[in-house]
PDB file of N, CA and C in Angstrom:
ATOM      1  N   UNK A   1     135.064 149.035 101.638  1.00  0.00           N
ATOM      2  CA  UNK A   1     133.830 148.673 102.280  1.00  0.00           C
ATOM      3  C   UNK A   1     133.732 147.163 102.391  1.00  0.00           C
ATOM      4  N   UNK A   2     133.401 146.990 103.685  1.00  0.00           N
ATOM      5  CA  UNK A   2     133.057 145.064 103.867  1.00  0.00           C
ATOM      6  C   UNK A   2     131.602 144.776 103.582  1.00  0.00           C
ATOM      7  N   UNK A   3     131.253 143.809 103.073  1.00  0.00           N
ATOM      8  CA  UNK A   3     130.154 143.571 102.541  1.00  0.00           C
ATOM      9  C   UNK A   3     129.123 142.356 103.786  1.00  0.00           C
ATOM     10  N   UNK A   4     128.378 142.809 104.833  1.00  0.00           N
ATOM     11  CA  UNK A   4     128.099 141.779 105.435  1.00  0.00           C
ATOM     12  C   UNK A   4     126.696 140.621 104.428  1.00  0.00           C
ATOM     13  N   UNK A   5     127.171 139.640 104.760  1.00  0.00           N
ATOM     14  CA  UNK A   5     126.350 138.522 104.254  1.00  0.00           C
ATOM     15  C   UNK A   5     125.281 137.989 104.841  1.00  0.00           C
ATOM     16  N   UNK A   6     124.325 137.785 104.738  1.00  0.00           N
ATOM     17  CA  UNK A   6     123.567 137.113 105.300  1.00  0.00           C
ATOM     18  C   UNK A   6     123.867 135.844 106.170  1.00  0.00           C
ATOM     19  N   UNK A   7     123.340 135.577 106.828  1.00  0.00           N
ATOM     20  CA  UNK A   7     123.933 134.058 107.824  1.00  0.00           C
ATOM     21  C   UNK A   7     123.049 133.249 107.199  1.00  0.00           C
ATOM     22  N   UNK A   8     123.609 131.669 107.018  1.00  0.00           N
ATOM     23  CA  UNK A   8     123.498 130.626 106.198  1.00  0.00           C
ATOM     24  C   UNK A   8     121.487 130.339 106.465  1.00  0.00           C
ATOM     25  N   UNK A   9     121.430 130.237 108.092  1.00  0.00           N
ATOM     26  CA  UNK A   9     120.258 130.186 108.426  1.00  0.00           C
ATOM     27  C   UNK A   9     118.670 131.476 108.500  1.00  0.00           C
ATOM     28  N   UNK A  10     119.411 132.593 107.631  1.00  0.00           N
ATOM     29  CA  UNK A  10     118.326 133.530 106.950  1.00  0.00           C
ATOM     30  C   UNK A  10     118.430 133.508 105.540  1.00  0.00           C
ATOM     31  N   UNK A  11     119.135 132.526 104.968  1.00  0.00           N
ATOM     32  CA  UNK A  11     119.190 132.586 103.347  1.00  0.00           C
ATOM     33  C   UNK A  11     117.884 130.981 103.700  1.00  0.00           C
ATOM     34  N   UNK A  12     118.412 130.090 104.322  1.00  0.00           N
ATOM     35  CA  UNK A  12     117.161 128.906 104.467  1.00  0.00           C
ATOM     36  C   UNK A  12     115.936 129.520 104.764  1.00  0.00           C
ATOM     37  N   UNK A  13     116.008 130.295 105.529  1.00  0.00           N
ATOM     38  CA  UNK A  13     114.383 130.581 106.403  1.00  0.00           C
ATOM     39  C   UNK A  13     113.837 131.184 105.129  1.00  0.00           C
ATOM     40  N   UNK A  14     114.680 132.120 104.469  1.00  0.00           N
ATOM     41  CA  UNK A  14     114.041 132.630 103.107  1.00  0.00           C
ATOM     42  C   UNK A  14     113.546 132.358 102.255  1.00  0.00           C
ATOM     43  N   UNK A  15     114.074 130.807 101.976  1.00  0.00           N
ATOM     44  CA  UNK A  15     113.493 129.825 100.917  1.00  0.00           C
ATOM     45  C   UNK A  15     112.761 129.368 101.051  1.00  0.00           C
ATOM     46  N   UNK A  16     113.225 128.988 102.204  1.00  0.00           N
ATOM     47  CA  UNK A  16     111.199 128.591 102.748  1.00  0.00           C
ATOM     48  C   UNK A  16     110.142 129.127 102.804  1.00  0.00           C
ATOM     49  N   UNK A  17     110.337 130.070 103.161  1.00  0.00           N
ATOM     50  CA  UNK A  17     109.298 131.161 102.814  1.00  0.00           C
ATOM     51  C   UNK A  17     108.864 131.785 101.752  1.00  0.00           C
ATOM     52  N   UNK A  18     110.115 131.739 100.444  1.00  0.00           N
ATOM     53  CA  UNK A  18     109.454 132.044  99.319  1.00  0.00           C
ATOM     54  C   UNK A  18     108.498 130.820  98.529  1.00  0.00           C
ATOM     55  N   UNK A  19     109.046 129.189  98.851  1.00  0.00           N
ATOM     56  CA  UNK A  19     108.810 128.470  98.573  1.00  0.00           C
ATOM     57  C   UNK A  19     107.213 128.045  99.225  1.00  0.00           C
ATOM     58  N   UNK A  20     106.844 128.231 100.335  1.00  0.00           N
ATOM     59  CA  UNK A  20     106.048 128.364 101.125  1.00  0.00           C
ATOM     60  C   UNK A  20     105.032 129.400 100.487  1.00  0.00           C
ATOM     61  N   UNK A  21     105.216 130.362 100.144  1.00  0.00           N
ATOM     62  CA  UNK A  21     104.274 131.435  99.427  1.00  0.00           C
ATOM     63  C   UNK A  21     103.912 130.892  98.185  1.00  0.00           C
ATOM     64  N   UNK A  22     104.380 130.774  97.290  1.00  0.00           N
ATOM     65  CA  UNK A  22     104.141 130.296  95.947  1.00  0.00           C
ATOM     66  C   UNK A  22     103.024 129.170  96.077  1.00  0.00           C
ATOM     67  N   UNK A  23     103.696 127.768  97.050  1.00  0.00           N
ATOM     68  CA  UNK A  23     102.435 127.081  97.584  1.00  0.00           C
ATOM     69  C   UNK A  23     101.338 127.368  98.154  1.00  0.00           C
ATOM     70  N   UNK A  24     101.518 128.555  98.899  1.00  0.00           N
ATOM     71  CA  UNK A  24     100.093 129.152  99.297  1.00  0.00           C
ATOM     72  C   UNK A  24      99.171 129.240  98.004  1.00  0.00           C
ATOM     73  N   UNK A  25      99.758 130.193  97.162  1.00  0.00           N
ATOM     74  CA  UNK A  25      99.592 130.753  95.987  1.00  0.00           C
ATOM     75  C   UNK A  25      98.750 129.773  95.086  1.00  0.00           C
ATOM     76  N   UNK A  26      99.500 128.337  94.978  1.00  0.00           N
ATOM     77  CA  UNK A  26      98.752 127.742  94.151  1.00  0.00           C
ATOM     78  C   UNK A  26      97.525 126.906  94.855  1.00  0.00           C
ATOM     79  N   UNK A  27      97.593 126.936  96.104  1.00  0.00           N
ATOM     80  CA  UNK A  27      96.546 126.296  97.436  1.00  0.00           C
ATOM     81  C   UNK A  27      95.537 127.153  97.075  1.00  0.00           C
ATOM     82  N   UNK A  28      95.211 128.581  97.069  1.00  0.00           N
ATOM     83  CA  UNK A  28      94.612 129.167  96.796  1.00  0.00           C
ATOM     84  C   UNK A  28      93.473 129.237  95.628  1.00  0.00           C
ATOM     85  N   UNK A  29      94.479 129.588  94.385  1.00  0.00           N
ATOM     86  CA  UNK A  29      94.336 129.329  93.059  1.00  0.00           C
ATOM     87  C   UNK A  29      93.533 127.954  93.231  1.00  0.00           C
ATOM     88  N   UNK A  30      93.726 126.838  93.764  1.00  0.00           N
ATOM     89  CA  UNK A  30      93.048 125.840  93.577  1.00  0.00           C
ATOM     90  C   UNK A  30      91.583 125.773  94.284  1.00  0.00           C
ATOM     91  N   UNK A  31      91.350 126.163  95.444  1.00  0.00           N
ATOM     92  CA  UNK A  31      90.336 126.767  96.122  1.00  0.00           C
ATOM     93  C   UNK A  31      89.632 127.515  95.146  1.00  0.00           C
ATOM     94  N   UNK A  32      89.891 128.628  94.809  1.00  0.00           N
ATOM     95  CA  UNK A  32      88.992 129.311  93.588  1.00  0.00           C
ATOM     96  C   UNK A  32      88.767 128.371  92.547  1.00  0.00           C
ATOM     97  N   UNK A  33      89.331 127.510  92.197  1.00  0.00           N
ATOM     98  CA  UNK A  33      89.011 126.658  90.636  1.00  0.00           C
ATOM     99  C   UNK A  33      87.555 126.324  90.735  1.00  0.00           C
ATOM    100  N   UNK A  34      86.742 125.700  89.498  1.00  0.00           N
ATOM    101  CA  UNK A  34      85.975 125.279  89.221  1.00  0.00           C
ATOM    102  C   UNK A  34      86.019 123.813  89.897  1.00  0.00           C
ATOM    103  N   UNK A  35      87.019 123.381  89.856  1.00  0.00           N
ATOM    104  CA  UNK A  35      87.334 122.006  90.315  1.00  0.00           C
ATOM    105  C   UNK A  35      87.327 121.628  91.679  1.00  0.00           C
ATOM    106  N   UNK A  36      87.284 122.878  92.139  1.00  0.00           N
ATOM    107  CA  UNK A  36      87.061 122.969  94.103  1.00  0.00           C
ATOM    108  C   UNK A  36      85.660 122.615  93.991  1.00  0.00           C
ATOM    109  N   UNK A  37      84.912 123.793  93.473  1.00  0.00           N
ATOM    110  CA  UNK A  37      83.681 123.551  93.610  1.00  0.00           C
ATOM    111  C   UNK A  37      82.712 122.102  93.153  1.00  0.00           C
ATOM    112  N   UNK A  38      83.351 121.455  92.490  1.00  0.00           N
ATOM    113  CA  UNK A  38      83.369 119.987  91.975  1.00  0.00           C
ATOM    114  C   UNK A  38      83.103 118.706  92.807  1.00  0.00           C
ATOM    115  N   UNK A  39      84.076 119.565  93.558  1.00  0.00           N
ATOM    116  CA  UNK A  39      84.546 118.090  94.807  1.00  0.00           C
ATOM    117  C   UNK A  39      83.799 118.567  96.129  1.00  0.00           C
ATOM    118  N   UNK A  40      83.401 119.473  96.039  1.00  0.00           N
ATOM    119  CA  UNK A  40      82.440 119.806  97.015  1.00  0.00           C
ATOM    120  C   UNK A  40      82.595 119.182  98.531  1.00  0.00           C
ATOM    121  N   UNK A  41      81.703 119.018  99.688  1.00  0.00           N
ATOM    122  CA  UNK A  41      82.118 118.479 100.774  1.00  0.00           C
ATOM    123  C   UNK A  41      83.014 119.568 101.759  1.00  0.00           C
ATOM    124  N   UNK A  42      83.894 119.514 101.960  1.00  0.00           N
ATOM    125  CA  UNK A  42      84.692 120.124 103.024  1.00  0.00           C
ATOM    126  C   UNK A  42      86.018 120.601 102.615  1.00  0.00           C
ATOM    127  N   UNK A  43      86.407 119.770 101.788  1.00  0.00           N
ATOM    128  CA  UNK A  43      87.647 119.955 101.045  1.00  0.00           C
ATOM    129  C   UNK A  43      87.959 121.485 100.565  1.00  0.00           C
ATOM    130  N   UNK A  44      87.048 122.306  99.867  1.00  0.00           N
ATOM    131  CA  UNK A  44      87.545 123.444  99.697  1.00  0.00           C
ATOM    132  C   UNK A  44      87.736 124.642 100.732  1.00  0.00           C
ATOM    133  N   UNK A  45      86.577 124.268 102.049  1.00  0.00           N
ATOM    134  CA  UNK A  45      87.063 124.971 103.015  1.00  0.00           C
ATOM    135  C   UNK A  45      87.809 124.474 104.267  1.00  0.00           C
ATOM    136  N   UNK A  46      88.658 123.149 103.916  1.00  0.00           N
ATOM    137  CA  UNK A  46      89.963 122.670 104.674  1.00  0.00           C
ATOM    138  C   UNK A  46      91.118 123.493 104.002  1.00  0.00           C
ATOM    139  N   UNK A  47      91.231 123.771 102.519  1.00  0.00           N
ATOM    140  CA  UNK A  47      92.395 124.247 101.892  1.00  0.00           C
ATOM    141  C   UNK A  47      92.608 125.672 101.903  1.00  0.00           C
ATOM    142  N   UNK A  48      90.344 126.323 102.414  1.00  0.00           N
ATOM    143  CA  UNK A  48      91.215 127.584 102.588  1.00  0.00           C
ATOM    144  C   UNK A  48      91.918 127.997 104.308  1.00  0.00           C
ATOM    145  N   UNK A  49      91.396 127.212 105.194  1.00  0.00           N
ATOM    146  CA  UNK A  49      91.819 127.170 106.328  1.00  0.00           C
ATOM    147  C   UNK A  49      93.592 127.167 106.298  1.00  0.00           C
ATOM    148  N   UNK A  50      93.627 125.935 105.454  1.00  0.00           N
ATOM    149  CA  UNK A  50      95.556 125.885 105.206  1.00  0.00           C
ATOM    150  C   UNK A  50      96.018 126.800 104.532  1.00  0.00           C
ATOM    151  N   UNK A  51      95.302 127.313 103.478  1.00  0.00           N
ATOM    152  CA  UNK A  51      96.211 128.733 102.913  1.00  0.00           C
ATOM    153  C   UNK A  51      96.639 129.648 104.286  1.00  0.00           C
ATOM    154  N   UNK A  52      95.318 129.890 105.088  1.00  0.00           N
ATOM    155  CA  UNK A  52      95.372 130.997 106.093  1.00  0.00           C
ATOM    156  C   UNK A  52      96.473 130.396 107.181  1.00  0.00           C
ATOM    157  N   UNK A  53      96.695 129.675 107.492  1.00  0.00           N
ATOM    158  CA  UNK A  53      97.527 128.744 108.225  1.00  0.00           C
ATOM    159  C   UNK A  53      98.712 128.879 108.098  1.00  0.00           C
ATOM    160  N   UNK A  54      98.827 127.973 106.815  1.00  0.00           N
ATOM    161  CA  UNK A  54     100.340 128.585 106.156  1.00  0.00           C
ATOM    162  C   UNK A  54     100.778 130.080 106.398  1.00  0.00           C
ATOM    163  N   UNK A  55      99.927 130.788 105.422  1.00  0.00           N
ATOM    164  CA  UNK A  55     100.681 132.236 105.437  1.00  0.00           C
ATOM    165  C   UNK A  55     100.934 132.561 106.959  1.00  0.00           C
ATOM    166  N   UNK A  56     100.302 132.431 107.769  1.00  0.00           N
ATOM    167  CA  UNK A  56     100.453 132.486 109.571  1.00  0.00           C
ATOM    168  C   UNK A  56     101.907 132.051 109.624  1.00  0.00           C
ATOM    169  N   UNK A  57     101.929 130.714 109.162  1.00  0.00           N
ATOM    170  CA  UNK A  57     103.072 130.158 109.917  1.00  0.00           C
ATOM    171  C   UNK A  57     104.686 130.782 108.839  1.00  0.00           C
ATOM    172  N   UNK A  58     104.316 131.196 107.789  1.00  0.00           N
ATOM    173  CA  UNK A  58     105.185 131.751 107.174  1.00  0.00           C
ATOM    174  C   UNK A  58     106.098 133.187 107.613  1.00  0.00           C
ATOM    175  N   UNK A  59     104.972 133.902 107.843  1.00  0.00           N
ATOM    176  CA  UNK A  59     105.119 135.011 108.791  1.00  0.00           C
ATOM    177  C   UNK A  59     105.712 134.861 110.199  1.00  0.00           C
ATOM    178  N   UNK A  60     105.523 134.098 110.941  1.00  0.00           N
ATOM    179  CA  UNK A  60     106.179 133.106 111.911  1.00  0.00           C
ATOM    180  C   UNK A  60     107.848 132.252 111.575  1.00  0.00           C
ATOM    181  N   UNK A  61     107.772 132.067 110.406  1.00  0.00           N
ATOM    182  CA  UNK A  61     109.292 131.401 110.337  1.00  0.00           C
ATOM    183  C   UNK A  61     110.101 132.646 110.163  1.00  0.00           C
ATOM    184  N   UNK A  62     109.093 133.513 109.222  1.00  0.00           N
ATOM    185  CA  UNK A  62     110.204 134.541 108.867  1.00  0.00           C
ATOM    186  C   UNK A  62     110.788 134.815 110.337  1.00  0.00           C
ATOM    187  N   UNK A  63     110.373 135.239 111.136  1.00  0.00           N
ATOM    188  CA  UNK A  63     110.486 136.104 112.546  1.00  0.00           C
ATOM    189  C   UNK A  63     111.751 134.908 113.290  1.00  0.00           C
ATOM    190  N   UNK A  64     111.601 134.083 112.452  1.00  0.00           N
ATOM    191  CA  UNK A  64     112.227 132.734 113.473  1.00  0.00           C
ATOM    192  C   UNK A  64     111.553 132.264 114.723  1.00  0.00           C
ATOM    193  N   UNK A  65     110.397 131.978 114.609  1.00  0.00           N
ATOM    194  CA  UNK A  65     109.505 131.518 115.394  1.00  0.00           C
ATOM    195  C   UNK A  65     109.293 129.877 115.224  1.00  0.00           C
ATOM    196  N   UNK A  66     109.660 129.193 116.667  1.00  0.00           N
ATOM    197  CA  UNK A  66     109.566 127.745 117.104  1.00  0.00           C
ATOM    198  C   UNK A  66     107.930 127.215 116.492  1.00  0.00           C
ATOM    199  N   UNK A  67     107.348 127.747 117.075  1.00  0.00           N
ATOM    200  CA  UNK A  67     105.791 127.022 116.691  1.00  0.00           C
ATOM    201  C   UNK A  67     105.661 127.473 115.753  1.00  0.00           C
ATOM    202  N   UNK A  68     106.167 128.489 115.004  1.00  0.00           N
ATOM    203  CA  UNK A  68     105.863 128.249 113.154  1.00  0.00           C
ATOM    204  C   UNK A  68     106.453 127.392 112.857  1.00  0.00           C
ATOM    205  N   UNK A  69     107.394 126.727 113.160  1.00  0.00           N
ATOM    206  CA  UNK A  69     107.953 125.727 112.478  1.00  0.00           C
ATOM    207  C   UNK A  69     107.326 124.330 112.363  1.00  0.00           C
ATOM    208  N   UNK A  70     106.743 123.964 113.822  1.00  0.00           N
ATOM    209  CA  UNK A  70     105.648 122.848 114.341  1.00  0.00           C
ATOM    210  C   UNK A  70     104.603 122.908 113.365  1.00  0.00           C
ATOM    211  N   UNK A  71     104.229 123.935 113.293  1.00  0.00           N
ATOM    212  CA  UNK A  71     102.612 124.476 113.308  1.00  0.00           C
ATOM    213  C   UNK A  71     102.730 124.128 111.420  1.00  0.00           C
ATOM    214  N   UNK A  72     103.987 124.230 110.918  1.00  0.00           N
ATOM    215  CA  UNK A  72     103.801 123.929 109.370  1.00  0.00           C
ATOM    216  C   UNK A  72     104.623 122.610 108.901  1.00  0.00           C
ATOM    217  N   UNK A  73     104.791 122.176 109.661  1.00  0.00           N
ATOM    218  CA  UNK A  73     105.623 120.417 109.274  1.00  0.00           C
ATOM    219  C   UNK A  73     104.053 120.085 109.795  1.00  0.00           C
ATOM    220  N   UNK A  74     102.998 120.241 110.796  1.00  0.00           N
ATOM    221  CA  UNK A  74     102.143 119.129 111.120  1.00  0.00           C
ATOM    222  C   UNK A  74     101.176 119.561 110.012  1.00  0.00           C
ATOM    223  N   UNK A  75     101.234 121.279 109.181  1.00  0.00           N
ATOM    224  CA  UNK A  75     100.236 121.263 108.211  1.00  0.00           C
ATOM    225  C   UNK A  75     100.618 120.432 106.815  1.00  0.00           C
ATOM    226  N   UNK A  76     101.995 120.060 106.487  1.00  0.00           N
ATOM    227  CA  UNK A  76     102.367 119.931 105.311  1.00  0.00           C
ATOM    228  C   UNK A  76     101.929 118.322 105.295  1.00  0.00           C
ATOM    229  N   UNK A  77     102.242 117.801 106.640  1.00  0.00           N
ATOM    230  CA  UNK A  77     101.412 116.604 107.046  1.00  0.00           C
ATOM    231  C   UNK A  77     100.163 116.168 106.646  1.00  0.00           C
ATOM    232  N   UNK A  78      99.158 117.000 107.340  1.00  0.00           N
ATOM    233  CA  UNK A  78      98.051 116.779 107.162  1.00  0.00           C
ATOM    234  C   UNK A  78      97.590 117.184 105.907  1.00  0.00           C
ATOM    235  N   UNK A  79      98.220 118.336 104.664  1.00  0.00           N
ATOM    236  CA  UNK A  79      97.795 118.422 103.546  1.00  0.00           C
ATOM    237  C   UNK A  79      98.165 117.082 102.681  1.00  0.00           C
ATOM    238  N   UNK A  80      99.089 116.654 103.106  1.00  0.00           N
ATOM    239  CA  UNK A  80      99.597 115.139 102.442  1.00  0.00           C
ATOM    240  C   UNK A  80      98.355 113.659 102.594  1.00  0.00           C
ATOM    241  N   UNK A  81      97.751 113.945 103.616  1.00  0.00           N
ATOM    242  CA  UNK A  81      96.905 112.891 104.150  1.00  0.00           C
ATOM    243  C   UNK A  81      95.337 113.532 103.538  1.00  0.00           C
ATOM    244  N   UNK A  82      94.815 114.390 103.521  1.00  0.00           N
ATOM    245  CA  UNK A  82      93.950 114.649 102.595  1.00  0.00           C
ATOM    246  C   UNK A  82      94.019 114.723 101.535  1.00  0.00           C
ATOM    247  N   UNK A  83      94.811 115.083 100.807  1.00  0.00           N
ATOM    248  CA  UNK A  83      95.419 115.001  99.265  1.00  0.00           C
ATOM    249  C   UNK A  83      95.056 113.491  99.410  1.00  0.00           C
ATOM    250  N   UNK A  84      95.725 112.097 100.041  1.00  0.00           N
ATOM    251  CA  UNK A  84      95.643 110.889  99.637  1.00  0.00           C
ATOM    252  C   UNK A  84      94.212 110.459 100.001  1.00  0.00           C
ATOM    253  N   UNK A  85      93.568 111.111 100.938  1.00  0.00           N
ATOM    254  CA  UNK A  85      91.751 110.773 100.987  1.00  0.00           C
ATOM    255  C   UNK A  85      91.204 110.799 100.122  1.00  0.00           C
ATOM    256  N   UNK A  86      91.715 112.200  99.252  1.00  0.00           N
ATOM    257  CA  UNK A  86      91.001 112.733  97.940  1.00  0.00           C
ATOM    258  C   UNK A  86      91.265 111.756  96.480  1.00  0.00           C
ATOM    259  N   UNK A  87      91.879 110.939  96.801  1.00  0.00           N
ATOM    260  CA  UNK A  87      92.601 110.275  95.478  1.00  0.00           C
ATOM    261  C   UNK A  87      93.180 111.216  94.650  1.00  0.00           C
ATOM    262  N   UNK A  88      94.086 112.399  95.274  1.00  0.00           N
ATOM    263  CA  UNK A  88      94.850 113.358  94.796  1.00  0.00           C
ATOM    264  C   UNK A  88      96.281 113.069  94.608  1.00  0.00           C
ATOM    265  N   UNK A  89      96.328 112.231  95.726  1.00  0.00           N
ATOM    266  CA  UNK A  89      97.782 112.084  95.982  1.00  0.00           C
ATOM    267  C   UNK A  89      99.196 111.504  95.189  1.00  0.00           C
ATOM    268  N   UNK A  90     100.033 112.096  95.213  1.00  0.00           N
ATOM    269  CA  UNK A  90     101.270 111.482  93.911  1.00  0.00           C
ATOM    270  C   UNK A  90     102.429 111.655  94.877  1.00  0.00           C
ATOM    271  N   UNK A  91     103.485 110.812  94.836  1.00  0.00           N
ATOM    272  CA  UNK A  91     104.862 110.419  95.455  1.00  0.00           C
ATOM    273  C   UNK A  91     105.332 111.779  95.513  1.00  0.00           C
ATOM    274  N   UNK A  92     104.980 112.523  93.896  1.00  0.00           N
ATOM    275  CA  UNK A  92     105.850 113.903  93.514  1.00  0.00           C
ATOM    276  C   UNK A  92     105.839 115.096  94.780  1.00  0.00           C
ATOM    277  N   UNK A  93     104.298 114.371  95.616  1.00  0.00           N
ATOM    278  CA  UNK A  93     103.831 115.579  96.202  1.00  0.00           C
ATOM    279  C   UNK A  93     104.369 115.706  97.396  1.00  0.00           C
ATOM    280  N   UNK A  94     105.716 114.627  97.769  1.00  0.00           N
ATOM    281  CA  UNK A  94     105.931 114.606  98.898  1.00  0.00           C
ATOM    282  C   UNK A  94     107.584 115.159  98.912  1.00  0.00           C
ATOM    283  N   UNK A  95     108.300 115.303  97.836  1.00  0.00           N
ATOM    284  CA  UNK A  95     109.130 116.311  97.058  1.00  0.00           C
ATOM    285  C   UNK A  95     109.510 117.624  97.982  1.00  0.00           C
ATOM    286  N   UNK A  96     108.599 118.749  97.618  1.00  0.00           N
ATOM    287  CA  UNK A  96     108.564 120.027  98.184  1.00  0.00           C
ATOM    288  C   UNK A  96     108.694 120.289  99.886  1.00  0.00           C
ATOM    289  N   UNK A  97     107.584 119.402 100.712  1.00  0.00           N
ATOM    290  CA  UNK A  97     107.626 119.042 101.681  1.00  0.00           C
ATOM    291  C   UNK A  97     109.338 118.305 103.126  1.00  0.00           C
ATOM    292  N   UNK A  98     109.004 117.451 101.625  1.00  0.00           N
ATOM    293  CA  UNK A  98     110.536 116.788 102.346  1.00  0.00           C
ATOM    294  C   UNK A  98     111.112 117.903 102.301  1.00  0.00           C
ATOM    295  N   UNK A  99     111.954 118.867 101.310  1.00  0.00           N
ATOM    296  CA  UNK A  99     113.089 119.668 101.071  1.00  0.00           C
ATOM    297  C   UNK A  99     112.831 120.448 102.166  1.00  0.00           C
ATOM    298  N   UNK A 100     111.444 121.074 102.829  1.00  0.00           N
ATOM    299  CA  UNK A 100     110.995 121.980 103.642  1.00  0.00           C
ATOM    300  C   UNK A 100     111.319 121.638 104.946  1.00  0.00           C
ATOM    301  N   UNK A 101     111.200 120.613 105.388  1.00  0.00           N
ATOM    302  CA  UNK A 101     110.949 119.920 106.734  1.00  0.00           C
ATOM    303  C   UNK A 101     112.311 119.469 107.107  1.00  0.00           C
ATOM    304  N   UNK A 102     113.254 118.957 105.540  1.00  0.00           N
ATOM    305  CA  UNK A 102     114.739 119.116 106.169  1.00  0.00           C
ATOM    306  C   UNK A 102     115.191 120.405 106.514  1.00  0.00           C
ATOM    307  N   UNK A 103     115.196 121.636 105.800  1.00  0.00           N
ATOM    308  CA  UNK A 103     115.560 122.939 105.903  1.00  0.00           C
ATOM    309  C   UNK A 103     115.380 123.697 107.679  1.00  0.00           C
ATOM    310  N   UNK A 104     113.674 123.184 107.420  1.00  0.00           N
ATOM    311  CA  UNK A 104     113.835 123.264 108.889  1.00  0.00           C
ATOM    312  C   UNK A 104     114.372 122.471 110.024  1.00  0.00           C
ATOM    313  N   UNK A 105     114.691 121.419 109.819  1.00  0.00           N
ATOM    314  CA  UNK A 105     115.639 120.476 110.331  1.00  0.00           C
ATOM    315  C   UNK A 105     116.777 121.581 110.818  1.00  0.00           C
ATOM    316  N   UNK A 106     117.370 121.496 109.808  1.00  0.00           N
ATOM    317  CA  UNK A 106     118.657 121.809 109.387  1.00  0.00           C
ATOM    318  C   UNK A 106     118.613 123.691 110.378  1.00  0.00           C
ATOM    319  N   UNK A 107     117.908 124.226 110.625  1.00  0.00           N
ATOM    320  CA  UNK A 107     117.832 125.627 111.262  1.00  0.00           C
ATOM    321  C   UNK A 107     116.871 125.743 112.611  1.00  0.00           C
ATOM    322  N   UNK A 108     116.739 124.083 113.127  1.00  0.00           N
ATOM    323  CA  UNK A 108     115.984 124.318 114.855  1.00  0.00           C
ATOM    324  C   UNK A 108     116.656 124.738 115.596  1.00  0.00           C
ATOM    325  N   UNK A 109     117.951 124.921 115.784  1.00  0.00           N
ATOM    326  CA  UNK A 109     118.521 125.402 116.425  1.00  0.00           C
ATOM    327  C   UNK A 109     118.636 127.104 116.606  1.00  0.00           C
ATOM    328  N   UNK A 110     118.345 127.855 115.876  1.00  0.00           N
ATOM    329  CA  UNK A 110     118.241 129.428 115.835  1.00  0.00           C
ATOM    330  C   UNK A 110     116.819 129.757 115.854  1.00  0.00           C
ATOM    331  N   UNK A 111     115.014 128.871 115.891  1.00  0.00           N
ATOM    332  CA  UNK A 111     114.694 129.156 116.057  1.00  0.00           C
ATOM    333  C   UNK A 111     114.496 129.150 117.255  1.00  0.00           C
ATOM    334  N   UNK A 112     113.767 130.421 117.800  1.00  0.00           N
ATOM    335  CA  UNK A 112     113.242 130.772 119.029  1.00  0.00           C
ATOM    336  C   UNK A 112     111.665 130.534 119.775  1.00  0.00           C
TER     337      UNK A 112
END
């Protein structure tokens, strides 16, 4: 029996997407905190807009979809630029993002 493998560019889209979930996950989790409700203003219902966003565009990469790909490099963006409004912001936070935005780099070509 031959064993087919996955192609290099559905093992990436995968990571991203698991990696992408988990961040939802804790986007979320943070929205519910006590500490959302703290900071009050707009902020907690910008992050739940981006949870819903994300998971959209996650569901979208999976499929190999072009404007999921847009649609979550300009959110990872703009979560970076409110994070630094908020006096949230840390170098660390730009880490996850980068690795994401190369990956998708690295697989524009197979999306559709």
């Amino acid at each position: 029996m031959s064993e087919s493998r996955p192609s290099p560019e559905k093992v990436i889209v995968t990571a991203i997407c698991v990696v992408g979930f988990i961040n939802a996950t804790q986007m979320a989790n943070w929205v519910l905190s006590p500490m959302s409700k703290q900071i009050g203003g707009l902020y907690p219902l910008y992050f739940s807009a981006a949870v819903i966003v994300s998971l959209a565009c996650l569901a979208g990469l999976w499929f190999f979809k072009r404007w999921a790909a847009w649609v979550y490099a300009a959110l990872l963006v703009g979560n970076q630029l409110v994070l630094l409004s908020m006096g949230f912001w840390d170098w660390h936070e730009l880490i996850v993002p980068a690795i994401l935005l190369g990956l998708l780099v690295r697989c524009k070509d197979k999306l559709v």
